[in-house]
N, C-alpha and C. Protein backbone atom coordinates (compact mmCIF):
# COMPACT_ATOMS: atom_id res chain seq x y z
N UNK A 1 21.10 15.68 27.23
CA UNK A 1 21.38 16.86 26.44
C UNK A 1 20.06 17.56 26.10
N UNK A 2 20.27 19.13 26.12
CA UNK A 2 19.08 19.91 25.65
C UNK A 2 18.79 19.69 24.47
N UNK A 3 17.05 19.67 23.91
CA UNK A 3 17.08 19.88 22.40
C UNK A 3 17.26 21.08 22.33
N UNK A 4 17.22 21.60 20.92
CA UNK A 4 16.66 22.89 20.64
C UNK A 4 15.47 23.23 21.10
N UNK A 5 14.74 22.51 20.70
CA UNK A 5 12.95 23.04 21.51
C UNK A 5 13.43 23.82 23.10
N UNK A 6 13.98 22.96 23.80
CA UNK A 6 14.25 23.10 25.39
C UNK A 6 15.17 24.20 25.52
N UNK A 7 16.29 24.69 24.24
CA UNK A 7 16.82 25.77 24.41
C UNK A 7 16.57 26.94 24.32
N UNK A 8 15.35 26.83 23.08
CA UNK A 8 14.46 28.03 22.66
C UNK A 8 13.26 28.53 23.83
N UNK A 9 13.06 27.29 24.71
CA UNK A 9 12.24 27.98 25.85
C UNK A 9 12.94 28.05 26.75
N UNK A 10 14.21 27.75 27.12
CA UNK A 10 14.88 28.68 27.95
C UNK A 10 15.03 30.06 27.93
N UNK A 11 15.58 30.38 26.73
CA UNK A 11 15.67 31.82 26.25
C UNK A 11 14.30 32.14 26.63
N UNK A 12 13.32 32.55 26.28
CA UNK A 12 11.94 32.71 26.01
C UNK A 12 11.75 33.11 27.88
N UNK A 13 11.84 31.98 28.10
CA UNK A 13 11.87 32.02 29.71
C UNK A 13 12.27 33.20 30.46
N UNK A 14 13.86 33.04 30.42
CA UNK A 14 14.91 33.58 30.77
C UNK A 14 14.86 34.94 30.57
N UNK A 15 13.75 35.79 29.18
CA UNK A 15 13.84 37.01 29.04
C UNK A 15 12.31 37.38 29.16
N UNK A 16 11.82 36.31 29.89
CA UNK A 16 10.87 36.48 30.51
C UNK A 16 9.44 37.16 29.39
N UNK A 17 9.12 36.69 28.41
CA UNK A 17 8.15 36.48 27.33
C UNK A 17 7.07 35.47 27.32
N UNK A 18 5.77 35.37 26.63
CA UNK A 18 4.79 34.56 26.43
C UNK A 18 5.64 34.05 25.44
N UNK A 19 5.00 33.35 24.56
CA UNK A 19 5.48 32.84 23.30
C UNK A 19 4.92 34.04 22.46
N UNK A 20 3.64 34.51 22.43
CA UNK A 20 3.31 35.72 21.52
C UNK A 20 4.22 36.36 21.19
N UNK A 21 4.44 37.30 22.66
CA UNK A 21 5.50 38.49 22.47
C UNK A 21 6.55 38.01 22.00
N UNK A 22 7.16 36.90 22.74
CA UNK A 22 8.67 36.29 21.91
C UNK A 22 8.37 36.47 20.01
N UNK A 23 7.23 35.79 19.30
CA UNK A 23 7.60 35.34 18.70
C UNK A 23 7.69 37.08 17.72
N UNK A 24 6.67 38.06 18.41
CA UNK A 24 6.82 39.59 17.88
C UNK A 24 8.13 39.58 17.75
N UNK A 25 8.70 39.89 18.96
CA UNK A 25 9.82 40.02 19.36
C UNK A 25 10.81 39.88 17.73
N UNK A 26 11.14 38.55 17.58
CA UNK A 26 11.99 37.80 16.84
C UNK A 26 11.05 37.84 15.65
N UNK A 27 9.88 38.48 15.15
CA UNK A 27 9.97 39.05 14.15
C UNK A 27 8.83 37.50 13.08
N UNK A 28 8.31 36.50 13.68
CA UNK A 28 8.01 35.43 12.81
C UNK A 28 6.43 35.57 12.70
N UNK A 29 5.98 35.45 11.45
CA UNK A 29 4.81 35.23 11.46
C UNK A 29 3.69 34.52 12.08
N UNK A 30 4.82 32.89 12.42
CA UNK A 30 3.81 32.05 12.60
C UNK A 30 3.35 32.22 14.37
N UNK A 31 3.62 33.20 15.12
CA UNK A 31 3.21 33.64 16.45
C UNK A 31 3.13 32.40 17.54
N UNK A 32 2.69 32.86 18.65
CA UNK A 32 2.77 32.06 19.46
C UNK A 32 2.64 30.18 18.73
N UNK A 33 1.80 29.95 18.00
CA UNK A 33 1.67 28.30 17.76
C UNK A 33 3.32 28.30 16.94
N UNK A 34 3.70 28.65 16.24
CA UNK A 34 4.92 28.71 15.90
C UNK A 34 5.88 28.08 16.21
N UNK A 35 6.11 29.46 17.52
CA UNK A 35 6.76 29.00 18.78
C UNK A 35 6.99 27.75 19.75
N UNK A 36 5.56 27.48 19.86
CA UNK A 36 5.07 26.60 20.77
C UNK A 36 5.55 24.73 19.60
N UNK A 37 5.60 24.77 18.41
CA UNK A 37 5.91 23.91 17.88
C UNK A 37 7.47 24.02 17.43
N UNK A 38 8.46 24.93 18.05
CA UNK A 38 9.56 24.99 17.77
C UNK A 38 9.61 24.47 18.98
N UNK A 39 9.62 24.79 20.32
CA UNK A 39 9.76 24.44 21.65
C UNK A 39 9.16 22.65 21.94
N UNK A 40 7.99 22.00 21.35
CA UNK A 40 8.16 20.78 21.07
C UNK A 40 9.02 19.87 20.00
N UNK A 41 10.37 20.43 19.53
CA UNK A 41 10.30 20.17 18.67
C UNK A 41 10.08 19.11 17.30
N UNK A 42 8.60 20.18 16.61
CA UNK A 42 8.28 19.43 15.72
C UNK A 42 8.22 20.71 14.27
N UNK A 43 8.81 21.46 14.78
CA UNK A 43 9.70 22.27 13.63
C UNK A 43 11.13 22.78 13.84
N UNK A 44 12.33 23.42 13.03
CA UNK A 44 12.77 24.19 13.37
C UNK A 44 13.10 25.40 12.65
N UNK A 45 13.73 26.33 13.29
CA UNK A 45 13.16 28.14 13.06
C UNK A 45 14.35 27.60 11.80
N UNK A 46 14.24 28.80 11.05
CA UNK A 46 15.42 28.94 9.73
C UNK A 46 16.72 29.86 10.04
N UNK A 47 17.48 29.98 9.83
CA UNK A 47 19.28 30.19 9.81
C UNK A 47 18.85 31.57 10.47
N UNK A 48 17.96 32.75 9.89
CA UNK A 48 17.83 34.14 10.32
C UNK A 48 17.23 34.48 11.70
N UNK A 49 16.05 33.20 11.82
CA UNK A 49 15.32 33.16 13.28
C UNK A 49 16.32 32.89 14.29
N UNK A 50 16.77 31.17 14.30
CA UNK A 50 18.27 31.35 14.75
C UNK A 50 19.22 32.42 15.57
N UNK A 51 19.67 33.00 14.47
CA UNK A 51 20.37 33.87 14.89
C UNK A 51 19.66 35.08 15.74
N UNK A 52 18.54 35.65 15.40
CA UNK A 52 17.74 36.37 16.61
C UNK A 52 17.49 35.63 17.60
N UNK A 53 17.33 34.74 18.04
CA UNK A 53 17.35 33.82 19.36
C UNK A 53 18.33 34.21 19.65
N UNK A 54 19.34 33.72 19.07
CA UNK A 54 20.88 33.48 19.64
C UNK A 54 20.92 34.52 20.26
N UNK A 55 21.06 35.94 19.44
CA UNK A 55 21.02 37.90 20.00
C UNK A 55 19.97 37.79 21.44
N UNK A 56 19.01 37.60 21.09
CA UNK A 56 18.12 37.46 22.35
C UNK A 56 18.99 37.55 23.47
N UNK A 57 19.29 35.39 23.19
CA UNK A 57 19.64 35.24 24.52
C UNK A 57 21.34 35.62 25.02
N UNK A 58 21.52 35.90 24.13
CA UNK A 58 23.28 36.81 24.17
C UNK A 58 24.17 35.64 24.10
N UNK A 59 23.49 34.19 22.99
CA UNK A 59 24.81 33.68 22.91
C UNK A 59 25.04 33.32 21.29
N UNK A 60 26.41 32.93 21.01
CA UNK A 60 26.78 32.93 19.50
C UNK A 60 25.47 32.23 18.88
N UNK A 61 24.85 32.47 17.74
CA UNK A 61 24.39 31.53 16.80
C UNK A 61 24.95 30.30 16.85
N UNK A 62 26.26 29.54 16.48
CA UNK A 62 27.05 28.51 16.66
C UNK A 62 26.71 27.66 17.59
N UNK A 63 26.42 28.29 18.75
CA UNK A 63 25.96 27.37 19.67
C UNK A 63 24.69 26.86 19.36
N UNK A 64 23.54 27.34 18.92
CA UNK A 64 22.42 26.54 18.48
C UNK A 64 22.58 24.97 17.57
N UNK A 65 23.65 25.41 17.00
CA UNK A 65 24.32 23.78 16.36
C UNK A 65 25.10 23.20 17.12
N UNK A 66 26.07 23.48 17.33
CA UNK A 66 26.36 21.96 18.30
C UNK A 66 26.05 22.30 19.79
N UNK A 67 25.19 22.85 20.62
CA UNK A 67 24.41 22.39 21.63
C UNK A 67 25.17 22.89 22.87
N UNK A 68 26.32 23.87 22.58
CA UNK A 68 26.93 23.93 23.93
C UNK A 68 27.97 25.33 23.51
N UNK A 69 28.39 25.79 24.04
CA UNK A 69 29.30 27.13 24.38
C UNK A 69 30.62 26.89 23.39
N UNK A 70 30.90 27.47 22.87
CA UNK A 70 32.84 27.13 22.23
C UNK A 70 33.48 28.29 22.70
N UNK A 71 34.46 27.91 23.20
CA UNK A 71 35.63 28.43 23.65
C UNK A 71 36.52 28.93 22.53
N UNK A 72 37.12 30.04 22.21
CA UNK A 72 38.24 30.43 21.14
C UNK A 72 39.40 30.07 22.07
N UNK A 73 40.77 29.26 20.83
CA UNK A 73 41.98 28.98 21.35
C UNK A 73 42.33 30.29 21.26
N UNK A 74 43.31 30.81 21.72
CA UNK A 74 44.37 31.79 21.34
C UNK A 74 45.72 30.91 20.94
């Protein structure tokens, strides 16, 4: 299973960013080292960072907690 670290540099990846610009991007002070210690993870971002990842990478917030896609029943 992915951590978060490994999901946050997917995204990052995927929209094709340094960690700098990402971390402009998403708005965090702590800039590229930040980043780079969310992606090992030996921090993680707070509920608002989160959710700009999530927008980033165009998937629910929700998924950053339990680690995978949810499906709505109808």
């Amino acid at each position: 299973m992915n951590t978060l670290g490994q999901r946050i540099k997917t995204i990052r990846e995927s929209v094709d960013m340094n960690r700098q610009t990402f971390a402009t991007y998403i708005k965090v002070a702590g800039g590229a080292e930040l980043v780079k210690q969310w992606e090992n993870d030996e921090k993680k971002p707070d509920e608002n960072t989160l959710e700009q990842i999530a927008v980033l990478g165009r998937l629910p917030p929700l998924c950053w907690h339990v680690g995978e896609r949810l499906t709505l029943m109808r």
